[in-house]
Each structure stands twice: as C-alpha cells, then as structure tokens.
C-alpha atoms as a PDB file:
ATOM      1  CA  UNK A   1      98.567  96.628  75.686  1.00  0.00           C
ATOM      2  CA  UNK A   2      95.615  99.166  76.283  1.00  0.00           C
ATOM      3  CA  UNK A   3      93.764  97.815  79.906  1.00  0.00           C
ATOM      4  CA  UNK A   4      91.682 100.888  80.373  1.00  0.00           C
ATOM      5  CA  UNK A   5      90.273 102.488  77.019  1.00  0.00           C
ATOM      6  CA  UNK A   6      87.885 105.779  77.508  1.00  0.00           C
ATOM      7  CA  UNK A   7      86.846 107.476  73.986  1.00  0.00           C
ATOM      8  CA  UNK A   8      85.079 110.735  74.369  1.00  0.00           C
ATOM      9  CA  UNK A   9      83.706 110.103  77.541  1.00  0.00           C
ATOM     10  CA  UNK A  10      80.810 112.274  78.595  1.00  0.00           C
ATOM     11  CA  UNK A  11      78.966 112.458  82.030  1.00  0.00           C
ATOM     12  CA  UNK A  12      76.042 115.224  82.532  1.00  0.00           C
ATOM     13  CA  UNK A  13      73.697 115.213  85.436  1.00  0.00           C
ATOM     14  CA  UNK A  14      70.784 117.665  84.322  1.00  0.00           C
ATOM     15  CA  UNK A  15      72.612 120.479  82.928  1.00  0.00           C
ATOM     16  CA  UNK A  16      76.319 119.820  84.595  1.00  0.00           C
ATOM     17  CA  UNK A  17      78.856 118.413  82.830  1.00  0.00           C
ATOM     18  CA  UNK A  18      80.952 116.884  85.335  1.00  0.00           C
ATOM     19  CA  UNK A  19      82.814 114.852  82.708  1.00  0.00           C
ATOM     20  CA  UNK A  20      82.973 116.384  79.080  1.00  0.00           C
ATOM     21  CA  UNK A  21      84.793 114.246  76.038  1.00  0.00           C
ATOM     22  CA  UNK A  22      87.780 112.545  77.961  1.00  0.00           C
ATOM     23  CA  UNK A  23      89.949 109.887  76.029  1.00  0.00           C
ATOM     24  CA  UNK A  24      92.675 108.148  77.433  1.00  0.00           C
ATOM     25  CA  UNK A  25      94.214 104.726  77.626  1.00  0.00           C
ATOM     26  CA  UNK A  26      95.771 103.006  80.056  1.00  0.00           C
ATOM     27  CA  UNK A  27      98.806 100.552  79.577  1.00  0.00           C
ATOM     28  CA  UNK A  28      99.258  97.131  81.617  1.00  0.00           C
ATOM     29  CA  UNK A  29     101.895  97.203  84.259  1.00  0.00           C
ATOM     30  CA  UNK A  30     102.185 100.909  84.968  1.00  0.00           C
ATOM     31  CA  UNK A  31     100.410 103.413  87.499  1.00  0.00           C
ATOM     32  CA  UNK A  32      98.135 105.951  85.790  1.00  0.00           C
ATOM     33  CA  UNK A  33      96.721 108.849  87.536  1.00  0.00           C
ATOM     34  CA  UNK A  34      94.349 111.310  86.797  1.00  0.00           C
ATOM     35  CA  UNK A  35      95.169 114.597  88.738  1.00  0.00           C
ATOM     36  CA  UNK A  36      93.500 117.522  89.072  1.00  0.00           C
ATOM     37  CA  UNK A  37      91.844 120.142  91.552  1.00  0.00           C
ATOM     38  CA  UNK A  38      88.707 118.692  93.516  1.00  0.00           C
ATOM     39  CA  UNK A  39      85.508 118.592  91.522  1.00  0.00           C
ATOM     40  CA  UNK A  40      87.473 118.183  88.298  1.00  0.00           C
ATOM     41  CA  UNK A  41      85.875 115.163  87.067  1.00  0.00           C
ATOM     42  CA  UNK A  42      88.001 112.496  88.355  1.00  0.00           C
ATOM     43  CA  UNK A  43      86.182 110.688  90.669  1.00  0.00           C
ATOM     44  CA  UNK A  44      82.851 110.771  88.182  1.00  0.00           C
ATOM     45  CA  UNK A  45      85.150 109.669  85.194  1.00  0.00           C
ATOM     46  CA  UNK A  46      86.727 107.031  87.530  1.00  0.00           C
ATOM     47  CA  UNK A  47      82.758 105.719  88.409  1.00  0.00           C
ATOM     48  CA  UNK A  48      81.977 105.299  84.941  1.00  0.00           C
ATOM     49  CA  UNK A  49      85.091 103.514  83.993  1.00  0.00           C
ATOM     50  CA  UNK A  50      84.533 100.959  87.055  1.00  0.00           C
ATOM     51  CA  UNK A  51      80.882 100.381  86.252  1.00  0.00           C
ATOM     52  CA  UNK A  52      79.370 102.157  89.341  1.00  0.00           C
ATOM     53  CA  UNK A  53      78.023 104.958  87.390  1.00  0.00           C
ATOM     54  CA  UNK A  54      77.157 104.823  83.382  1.00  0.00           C
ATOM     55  CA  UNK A  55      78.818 107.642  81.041  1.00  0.00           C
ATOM     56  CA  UNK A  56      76.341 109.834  79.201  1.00  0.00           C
ATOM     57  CA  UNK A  57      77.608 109.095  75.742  1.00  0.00           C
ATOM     58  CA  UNK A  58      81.293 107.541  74.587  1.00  0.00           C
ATOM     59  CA  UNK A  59      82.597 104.373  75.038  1.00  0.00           C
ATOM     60  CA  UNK A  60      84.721 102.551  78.017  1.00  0.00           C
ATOM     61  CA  UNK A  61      86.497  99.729  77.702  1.00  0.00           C
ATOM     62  CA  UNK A  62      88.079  97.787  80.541  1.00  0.00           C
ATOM     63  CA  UNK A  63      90.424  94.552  80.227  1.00  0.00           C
ATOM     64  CA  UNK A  64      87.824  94.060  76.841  1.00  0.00           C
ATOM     65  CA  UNK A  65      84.481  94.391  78.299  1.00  0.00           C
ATOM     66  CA  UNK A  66      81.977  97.398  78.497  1.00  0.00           C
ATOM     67  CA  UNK A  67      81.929  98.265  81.939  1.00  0.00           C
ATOM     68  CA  UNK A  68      78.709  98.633  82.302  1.00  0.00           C
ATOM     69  CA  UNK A  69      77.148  95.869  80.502  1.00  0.00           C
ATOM     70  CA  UNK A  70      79.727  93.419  81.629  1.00  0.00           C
ATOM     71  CA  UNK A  71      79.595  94.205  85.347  1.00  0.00           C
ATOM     72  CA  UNK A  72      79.414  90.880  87.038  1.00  0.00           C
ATOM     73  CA  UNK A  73      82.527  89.686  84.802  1.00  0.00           C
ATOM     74  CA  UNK A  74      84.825  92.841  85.601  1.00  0.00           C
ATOM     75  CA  UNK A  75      83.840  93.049  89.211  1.00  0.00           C
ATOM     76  CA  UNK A  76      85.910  89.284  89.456  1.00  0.00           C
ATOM     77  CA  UNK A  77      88.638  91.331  87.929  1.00  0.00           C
ATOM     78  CA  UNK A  78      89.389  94.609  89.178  1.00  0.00           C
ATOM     79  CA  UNK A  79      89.859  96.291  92.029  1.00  0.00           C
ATOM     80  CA  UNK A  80      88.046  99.661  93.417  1.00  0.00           C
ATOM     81  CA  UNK A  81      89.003 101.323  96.779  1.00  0.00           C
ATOM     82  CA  UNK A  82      86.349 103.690  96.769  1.00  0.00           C
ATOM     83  CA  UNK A  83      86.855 107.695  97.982  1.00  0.00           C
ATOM     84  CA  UNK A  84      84.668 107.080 100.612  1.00  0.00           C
ATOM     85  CA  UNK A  85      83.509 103.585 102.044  1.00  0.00           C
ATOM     86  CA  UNK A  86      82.188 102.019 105.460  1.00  0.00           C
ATOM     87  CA  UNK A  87      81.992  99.067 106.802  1.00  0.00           C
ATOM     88  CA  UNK A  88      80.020  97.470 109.709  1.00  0.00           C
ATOM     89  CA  UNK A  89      80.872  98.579 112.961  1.00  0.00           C
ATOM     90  CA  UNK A  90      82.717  96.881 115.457  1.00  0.00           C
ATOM     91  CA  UNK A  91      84.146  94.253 113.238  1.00  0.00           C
ATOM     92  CA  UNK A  92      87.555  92.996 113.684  1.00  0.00           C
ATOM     93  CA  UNK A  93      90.151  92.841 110.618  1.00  0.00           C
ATOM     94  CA  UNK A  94      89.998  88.798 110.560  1.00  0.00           C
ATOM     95  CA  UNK A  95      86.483  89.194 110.739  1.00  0.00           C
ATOM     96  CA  UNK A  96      86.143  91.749 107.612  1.00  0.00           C
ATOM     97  CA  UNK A  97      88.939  89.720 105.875  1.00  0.00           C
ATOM     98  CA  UNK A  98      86.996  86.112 106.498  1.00  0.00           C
ATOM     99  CA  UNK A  99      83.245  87.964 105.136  1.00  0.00           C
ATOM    100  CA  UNK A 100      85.353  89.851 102.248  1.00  0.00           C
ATOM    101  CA  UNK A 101      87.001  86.470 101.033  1.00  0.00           C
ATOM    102  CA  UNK A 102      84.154  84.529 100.781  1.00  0.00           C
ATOM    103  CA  UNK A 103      82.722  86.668  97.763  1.00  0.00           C
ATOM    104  CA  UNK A 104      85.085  84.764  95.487  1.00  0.00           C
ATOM    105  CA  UNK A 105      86.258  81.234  94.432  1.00  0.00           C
ATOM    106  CA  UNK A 106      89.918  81.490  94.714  1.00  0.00           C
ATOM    107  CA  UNK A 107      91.098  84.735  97.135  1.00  0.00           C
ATOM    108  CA  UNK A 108      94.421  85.079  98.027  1.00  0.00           C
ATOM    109  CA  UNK A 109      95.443  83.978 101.902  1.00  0.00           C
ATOM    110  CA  UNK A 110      94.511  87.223 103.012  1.00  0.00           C
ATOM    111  CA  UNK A 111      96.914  86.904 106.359  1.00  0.00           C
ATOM    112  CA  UNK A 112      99.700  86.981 103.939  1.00  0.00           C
ATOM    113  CA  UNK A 113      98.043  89.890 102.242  1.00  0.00           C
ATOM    114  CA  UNK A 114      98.522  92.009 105.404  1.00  0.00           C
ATOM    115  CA  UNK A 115     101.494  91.135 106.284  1.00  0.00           C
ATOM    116  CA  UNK A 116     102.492  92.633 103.063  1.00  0.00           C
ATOM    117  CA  UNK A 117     100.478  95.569 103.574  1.00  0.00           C
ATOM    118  CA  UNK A 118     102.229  96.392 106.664  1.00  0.00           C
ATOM    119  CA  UNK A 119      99.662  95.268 108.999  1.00  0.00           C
ATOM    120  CA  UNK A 120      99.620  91.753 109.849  1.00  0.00           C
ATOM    121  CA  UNK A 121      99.543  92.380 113.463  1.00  0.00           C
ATOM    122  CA  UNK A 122      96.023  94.022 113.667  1.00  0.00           C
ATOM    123  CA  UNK A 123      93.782  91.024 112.962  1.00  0.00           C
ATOM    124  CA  UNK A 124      92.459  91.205 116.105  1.00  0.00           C
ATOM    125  CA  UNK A 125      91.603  94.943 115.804  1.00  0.00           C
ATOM    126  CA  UNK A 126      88.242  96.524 115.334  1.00  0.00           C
ATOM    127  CA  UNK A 127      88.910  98.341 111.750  1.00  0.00           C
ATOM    128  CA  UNK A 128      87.119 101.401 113.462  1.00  0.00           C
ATOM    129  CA  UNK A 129      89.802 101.622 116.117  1.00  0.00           C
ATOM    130  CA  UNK A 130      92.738 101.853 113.636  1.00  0.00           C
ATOM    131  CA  UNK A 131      94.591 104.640 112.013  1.00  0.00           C
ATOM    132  CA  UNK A 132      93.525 106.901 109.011  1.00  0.00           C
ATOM    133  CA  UNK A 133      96.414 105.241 107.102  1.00  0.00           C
ATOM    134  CA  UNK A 134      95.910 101.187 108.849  1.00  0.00           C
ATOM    135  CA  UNK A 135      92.330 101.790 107.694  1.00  0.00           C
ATOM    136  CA  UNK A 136      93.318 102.285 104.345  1.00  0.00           C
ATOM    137  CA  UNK A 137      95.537  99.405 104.369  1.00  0.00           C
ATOM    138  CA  UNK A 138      92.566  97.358 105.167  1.00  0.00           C
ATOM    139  CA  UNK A 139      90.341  98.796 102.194  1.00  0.00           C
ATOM    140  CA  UNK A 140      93.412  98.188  99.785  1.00  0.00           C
ATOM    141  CA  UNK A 141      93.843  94.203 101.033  1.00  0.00           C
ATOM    142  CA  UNK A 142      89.782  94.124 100.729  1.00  0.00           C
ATOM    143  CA  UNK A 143      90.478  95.805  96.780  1.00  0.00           C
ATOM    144  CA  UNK A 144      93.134  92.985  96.119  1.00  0.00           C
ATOM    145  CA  UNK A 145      91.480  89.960  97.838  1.00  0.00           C
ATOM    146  CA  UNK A 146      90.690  88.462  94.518  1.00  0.00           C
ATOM    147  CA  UNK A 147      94.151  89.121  92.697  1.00  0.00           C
ATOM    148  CA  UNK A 148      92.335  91.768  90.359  1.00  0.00           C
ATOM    149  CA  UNK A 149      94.561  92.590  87.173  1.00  0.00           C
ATOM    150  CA  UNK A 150      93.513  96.145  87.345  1.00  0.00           C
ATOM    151  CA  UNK A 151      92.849  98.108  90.714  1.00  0.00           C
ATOM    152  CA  UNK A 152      91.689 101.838  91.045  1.00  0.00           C
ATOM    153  CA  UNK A 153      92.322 103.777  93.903  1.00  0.00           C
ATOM    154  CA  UNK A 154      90.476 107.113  94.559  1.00  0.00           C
ATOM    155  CA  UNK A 155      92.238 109.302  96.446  1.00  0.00           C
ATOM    156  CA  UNK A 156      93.599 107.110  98.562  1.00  0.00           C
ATOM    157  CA  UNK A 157      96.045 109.331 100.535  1.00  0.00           C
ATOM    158  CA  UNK A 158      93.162 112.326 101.559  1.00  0.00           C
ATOM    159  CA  UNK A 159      93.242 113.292 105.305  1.00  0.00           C
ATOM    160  CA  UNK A 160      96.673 111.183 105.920  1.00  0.00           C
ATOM    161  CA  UNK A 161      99.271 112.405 107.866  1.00  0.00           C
ATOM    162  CA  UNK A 162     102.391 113.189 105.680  1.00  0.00           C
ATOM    163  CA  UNK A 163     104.130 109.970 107.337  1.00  0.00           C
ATOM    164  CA  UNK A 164     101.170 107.317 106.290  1.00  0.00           C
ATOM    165  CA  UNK A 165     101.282 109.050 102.648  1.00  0.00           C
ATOM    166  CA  UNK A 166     105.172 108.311 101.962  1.00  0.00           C
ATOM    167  CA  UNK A 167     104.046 104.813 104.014  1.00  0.00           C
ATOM    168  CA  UNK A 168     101.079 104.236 101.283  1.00  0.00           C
ATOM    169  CA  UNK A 169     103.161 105.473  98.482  1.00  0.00           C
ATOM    170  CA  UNK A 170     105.347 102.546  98.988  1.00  0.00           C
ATOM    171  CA  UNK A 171     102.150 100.396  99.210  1.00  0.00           C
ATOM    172  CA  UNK A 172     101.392 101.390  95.546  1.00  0.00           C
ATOM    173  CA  UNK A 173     104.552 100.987  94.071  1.00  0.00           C
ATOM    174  CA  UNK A 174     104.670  97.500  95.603  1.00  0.00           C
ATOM    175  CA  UNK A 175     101.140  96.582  94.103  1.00  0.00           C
ATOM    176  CA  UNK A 176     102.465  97.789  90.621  1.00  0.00           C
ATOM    177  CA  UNK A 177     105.772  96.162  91.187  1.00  0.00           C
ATOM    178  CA  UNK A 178     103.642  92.893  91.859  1.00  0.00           C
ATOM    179  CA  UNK A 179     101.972  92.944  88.443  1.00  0.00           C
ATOM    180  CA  UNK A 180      99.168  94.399  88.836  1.00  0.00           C
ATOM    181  CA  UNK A 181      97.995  98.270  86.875  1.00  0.00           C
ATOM    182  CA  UNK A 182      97.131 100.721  89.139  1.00  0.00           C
ATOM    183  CA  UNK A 183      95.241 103.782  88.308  1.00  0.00           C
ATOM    184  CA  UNK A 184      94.531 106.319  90.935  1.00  0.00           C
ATOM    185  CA  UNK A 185      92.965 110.028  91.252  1.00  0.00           C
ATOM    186  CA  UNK A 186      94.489 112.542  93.509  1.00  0.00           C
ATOM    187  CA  UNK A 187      94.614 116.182  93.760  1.00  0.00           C
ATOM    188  CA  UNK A 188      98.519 116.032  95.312  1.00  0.00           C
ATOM    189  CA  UNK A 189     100.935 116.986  92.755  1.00  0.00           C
ATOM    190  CA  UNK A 190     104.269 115.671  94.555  1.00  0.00           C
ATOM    191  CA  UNK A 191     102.050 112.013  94.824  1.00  0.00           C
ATOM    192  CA  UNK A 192     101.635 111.801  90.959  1.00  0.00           C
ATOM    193  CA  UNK A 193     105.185 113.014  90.798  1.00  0.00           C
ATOM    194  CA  UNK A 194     106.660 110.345  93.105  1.00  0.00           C
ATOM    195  CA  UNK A 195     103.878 107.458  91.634  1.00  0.00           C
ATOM    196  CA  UNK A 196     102.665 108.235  87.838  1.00  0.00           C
ATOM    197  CA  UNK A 197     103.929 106.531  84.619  1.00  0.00           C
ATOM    198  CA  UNK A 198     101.813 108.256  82.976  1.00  0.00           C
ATOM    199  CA  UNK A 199      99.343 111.488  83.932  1.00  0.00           C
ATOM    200  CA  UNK A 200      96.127 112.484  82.674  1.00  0.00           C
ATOM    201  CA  UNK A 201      95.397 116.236  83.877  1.00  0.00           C
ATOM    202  CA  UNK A 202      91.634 117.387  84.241  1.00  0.00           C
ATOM    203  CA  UNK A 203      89.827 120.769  84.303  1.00  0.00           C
ATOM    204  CA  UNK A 204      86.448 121.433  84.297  1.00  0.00           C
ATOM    205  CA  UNK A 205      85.994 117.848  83.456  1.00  0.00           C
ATOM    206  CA  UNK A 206      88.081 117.929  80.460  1.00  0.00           C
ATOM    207  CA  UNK A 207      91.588 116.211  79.899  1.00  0.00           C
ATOM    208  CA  UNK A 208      93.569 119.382  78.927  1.00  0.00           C
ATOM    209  CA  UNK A 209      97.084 116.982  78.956  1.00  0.00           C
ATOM    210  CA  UNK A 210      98.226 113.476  78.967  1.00  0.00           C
ATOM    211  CA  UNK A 211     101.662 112.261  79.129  1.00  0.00           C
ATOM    212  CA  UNK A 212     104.530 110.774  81.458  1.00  0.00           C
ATOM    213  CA  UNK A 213     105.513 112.792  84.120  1.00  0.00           C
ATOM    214  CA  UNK A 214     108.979 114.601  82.741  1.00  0.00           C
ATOM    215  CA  UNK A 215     107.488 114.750  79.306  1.00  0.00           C
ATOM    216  CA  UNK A 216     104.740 116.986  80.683  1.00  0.00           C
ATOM    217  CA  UNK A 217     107.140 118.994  82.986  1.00  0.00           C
ATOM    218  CA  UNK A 218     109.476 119.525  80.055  1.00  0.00           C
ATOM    219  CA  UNK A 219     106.558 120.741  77.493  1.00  0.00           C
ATOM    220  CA  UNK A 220     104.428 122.962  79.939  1.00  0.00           C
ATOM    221  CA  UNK A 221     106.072 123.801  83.168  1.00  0.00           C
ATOM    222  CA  UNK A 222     108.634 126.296  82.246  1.00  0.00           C
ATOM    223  CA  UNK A 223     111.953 126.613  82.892  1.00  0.00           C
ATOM    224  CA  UNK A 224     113.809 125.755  86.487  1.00  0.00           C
ATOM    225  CA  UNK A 225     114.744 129.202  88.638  1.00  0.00           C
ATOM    226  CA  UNK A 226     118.412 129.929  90.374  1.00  0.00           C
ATOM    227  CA  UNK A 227     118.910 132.298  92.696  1.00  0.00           C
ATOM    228  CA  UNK A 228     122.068 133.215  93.661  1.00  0.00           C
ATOM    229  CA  UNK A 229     123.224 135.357  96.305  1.00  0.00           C
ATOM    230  CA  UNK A 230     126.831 136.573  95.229  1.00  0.00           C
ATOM    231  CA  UNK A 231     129.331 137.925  97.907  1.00  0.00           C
ATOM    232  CA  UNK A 232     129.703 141.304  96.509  1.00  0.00           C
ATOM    233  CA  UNK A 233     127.121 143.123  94.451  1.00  0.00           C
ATOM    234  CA  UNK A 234     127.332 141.871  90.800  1.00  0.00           C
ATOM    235  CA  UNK A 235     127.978 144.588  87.882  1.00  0.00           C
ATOM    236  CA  UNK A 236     124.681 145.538  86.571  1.00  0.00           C
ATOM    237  CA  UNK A 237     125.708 143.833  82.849  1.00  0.00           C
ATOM    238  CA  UNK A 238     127.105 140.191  83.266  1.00  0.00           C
ATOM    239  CA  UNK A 239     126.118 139.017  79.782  1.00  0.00           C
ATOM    240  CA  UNK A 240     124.324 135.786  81.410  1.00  0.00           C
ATOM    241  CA  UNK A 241     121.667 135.920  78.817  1.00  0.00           C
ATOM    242  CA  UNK A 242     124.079 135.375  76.108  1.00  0.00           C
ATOM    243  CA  UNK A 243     124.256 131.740  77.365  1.00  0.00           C
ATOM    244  CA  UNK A 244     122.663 129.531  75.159  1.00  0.00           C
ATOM    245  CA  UNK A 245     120.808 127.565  78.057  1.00  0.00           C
ATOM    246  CA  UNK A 246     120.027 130.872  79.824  1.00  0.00           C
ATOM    247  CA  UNK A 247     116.256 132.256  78.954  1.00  0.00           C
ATOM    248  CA  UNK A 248     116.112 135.705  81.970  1.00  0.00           C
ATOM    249  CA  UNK A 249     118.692 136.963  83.878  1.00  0.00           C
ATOM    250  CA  UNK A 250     118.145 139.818  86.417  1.00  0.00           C
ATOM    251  CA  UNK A 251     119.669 141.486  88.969  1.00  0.00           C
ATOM    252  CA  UNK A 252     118.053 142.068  92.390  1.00  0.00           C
ATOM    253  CA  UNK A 253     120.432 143.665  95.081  1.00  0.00           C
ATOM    254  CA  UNK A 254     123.320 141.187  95.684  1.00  0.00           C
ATOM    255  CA  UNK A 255     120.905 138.260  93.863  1.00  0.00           C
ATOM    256  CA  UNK A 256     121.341 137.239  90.524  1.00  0.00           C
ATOM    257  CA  UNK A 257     117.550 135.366  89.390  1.00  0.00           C
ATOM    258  CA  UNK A 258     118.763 133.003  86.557  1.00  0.00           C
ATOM    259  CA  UNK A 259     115.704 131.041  84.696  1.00  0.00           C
ATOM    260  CA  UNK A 260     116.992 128.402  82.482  1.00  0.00           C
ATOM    261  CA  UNK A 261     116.579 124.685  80.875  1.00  0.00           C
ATOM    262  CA  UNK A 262     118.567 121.541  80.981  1.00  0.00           C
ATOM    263  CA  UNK A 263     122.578 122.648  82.364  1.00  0.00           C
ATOM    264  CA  UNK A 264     122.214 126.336  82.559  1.00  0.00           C
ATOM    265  CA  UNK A 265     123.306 126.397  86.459  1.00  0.00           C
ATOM    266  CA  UNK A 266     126.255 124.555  85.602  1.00  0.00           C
ATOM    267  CA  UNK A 267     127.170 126.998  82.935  1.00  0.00           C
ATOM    268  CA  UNK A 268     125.991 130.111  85.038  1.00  0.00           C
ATOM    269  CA  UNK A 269     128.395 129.114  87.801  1.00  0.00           C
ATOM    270  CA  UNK A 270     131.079 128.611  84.815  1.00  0.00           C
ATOM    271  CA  UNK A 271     130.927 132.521  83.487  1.00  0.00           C
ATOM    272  CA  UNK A 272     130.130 133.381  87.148  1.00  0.00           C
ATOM    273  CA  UNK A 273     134.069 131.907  88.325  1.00  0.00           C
ATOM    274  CA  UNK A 274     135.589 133.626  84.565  1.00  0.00           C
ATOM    275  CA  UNK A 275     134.393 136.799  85.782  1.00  0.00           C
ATOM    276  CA  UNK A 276     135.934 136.306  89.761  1.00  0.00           C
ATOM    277  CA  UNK A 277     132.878 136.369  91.287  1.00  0.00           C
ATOM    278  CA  UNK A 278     132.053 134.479  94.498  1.00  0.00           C
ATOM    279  CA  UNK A 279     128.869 132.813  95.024  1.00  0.00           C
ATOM    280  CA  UNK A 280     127.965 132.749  99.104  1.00  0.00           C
ATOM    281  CA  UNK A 281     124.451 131.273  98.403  1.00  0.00           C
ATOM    282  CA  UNK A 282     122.419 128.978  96.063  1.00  0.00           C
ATOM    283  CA  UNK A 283     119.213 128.181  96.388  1.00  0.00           C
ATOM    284  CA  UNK A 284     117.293 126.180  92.728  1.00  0.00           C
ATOM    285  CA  UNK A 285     114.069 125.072  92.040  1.00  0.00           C
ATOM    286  CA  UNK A 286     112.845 122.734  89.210  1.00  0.00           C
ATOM    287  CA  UNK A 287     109.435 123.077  87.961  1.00  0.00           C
ATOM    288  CA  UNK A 288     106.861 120.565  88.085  1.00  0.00           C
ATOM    289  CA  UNK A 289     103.171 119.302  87.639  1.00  0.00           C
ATOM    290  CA  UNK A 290     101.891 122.022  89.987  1.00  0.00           C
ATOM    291  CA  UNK A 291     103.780 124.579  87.338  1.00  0.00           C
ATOM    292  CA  UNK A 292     102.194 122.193  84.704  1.00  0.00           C
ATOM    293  CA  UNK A 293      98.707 123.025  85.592  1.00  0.00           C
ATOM    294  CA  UNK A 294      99.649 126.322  86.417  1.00  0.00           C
ATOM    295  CA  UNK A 295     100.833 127.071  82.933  1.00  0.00           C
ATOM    296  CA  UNK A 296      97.990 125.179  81.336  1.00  0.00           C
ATOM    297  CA  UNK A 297      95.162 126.919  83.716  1.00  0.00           C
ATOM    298  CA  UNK A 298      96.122 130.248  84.883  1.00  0.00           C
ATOM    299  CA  UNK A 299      95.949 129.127  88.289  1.00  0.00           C
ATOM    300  CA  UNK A 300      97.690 127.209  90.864  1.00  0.00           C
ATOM    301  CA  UNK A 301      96.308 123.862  92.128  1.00  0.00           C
ATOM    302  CA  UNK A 302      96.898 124.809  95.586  1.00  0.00           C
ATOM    303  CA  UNK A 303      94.172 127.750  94.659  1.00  0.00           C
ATOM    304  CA  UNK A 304      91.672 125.358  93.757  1.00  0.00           C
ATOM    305  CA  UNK A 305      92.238 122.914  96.546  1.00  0.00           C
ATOM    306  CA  UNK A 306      91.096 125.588  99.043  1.00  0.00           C
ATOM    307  CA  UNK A 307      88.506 127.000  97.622  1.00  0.00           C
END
C-alpha cells in the first residue's frame, strides 16, 4: 500500500527549477530515501510532499489527502524533523516535551519516548546545552509525539560525529521496526546503504533512478574490483578473462586487477591455485550507490558535496 504518492512533481521559483517532474511512491512499513548531492531537489520535493511548500504543477498524495489542501488533517498524522529547526532558548527537555504534547489529544508518554530514544536521563537539560546528536534525539521524540503513521526526516545525520550517526541509524531502524514509514533525504551514500528499502536518486531536481538498494547497485554500479598481489610476478597471459564471471583482467607489476560480477574472486583464486601461483595479498571492493550515481552522472557524489 502506496503512503506517499508524487506524480510529476514540479517546483520552480522564478525561472529555477529546483524540482522538475519527480514520481515516486512510497510503501507502508519501509524506509525510503531520496539521496542525492546538496541542492538536488530533495529537501524542496520533501516541503511539498509535507505541505510546507506547494508544488508548481503535479499531484501529491499523502496517507489519501492532498497535502496541501488537507493540511490540518495530515499535520495530526505525520511526522517532519525539519533540516533546520530552533526552539526557544533555555528550555529544558521536560519543558519542550510538556509544551510539544499539549498540541494533540492523545500523545504518547513522552518520558517513555526518550527513554527509547536513548535519552531519558536529560529531562532536566536545557536542549541548547546538549549534543549535536542528543539534540536530534529531542527533535525526533518532538516528530513522533503524536504516533504519526508516516515521519520524514531531512537530513537528519548532517554535522554528526561518525559515532552519533551509527547511534541515529539505529534510532531509524527502530522507528521503522515500530511500525511506522520513514522517509528521509541525505546526501551520505553508506546511510542509504545501511537504512533504504527503497532509493529514489536525484539530479538537477530530477529522479534519474528508483529502486531497492542491491537492485540499483546490480543495474548501474559496475562490477566489484580484486586486486591481488601475487608472490612472484605473474606470466603476462593467465587466460583470466576466459572466465565466464571475469569482465578485465590486467597485469600491473606483481598485481593482478580482476573486475568481475557475482563469484568471479572465488573462481579467480580457483585458476590462480591450477596454475601454482601464490597469492600474498588481497584486497576487494564491491561497488555501491556512490558508483551508482557515479555511473548515472559522470561524477562522484563526494565531488558535488564539496563544491
């Protein structure tokens, strides 16, 4: 069942397109994320599906109802953690907790709530005073206060240490796992990777691929890399690219570069011990959605996220 429906989606402010004919759906129960490089589209698309901002032309549909037109309704069931968001200063948890929980008729016990968040010891803290990755926490309890059935988060894991990303990682899975769809933006491949039932991939504010994560590793990323360092220089002719999983083989010095798909090391290492030759090192790499949008593009994410 479809939660999140977008059908040729287009955003334009002036004479930018910022979002230009995106369709996607989004399934109950799973984690959907839109990746792509910063100022792809995502967070505009993201505004327009949650009712914050209105599309240009194309139709949204969340849990039924027309974001826009049906604000009030939706806002009682979703979530948003927002990319950026404040709060008043020098407020403690409780106190942000207590205000937050009176905008609705039935919110969950929202001590319990950060106790499962991993921070049910900092009621008494001002939210200013806490951690990049506590603070988040505290936006993520205030997005699930109500029990939404749908919750976005927009790149929730920008400007965290490595250790409160794996941390908050765990905090998505365990929203999901709870029964509620997640769908989230970020520009970190290995998050989508780790997270992502299903990916949508935007460029220029178009959706240039959609699909679960292996499916789109399999169809765009290219084929995983071996390199082998062999304890005596290999003969310049090993016949390695008459295996039927092999696609290259070279030879570089005492290396051996091997691309290939699905058991190719396996049989590599097979003609490798026919022939007597000993391998001292092994070092493999498997492609992934950063080779995705690489193949797709031209040019590596990690490009874009520093320009």
């Amino acid at each position: 069942m479809s939660v999140v429906a977008c059908e040729n989606v287009v955003r334009r402010f002036g004479d930018f397109t910022a979002v230009n004919g995106v369709s996607l759906e989004v399934e109950e129960g799973e984690i959907f994320g839109l990746i792509g490089p910063n100022g792809a589209g995502k967070t505009t698309l993201l505004n327009c599906v949650e009712g914050i901002d209105k599309q240009t032309s194309g139709n949204i549909s969340v849990l039924g109802l027309d974001p826009a037109g049906d604000q009030h309704e939706l806002t009682l069931r979703i979530g948003v953690q927002l990319q950026a968001a404040a709060l008043p200063p020098r407020l403690t948890v409780a106190e942000v907790m207590k205000l937050f929980s009176a905008f609705y008729e039935s919110p969950v016990p929202w001590q319990d709530l950060l106790k499962k968040l991993g921070i049910g010891g900092k009621e008494k803290s001002m939210v200013e005073r806490l951690s990049g990755g506590q603070r988040q926490r505290v936006f993520i309890a205030l997005a699930l206060l109500h029990k939404p059935e749908v919750v976005f988060l927009d790149e929730l894991t920008t400007a965290l240490d490595p250790q409160a990303r794996l941390a908050m990682w765990d905090v998505v899975e365990q929203i999901r796992d709870e029964g509620t769809t997640v769908v989230l933006t970020t520009h970190y491949m290995e998050e989508a990777e780790r997270l992502c039932d299903h990916v949508g991939i935007i460029d220029h504010g178009k959706l240039i691929a959609m699909d679960t994560v292996p499916a789109l590793i399999r169809d765009h990323a290219g084929d995983a890399t071996a390199r082998l360092l062999l304890v005596e220089p290999p003969p310049d002719d090993l016949g390695l690219d008459s295996i039927e999983s092999v696609t290259t083989a070279r030879r570089d010095g005492k290396y051996l570069i091997v691309q290939g798909t699905g058991g190719f090391l396996q049989d590599v290492l097979a003609e490798l011990t026919n022939q007597d030759l000993r391998v001292a090192d092994l070092r493999a790499t498997s492609p992934g959605l950063e080779d995705v949008f690489l193949n797709l593009t031209g040019r590596a994410m990690r490009t874009e996220d520093q320009s």
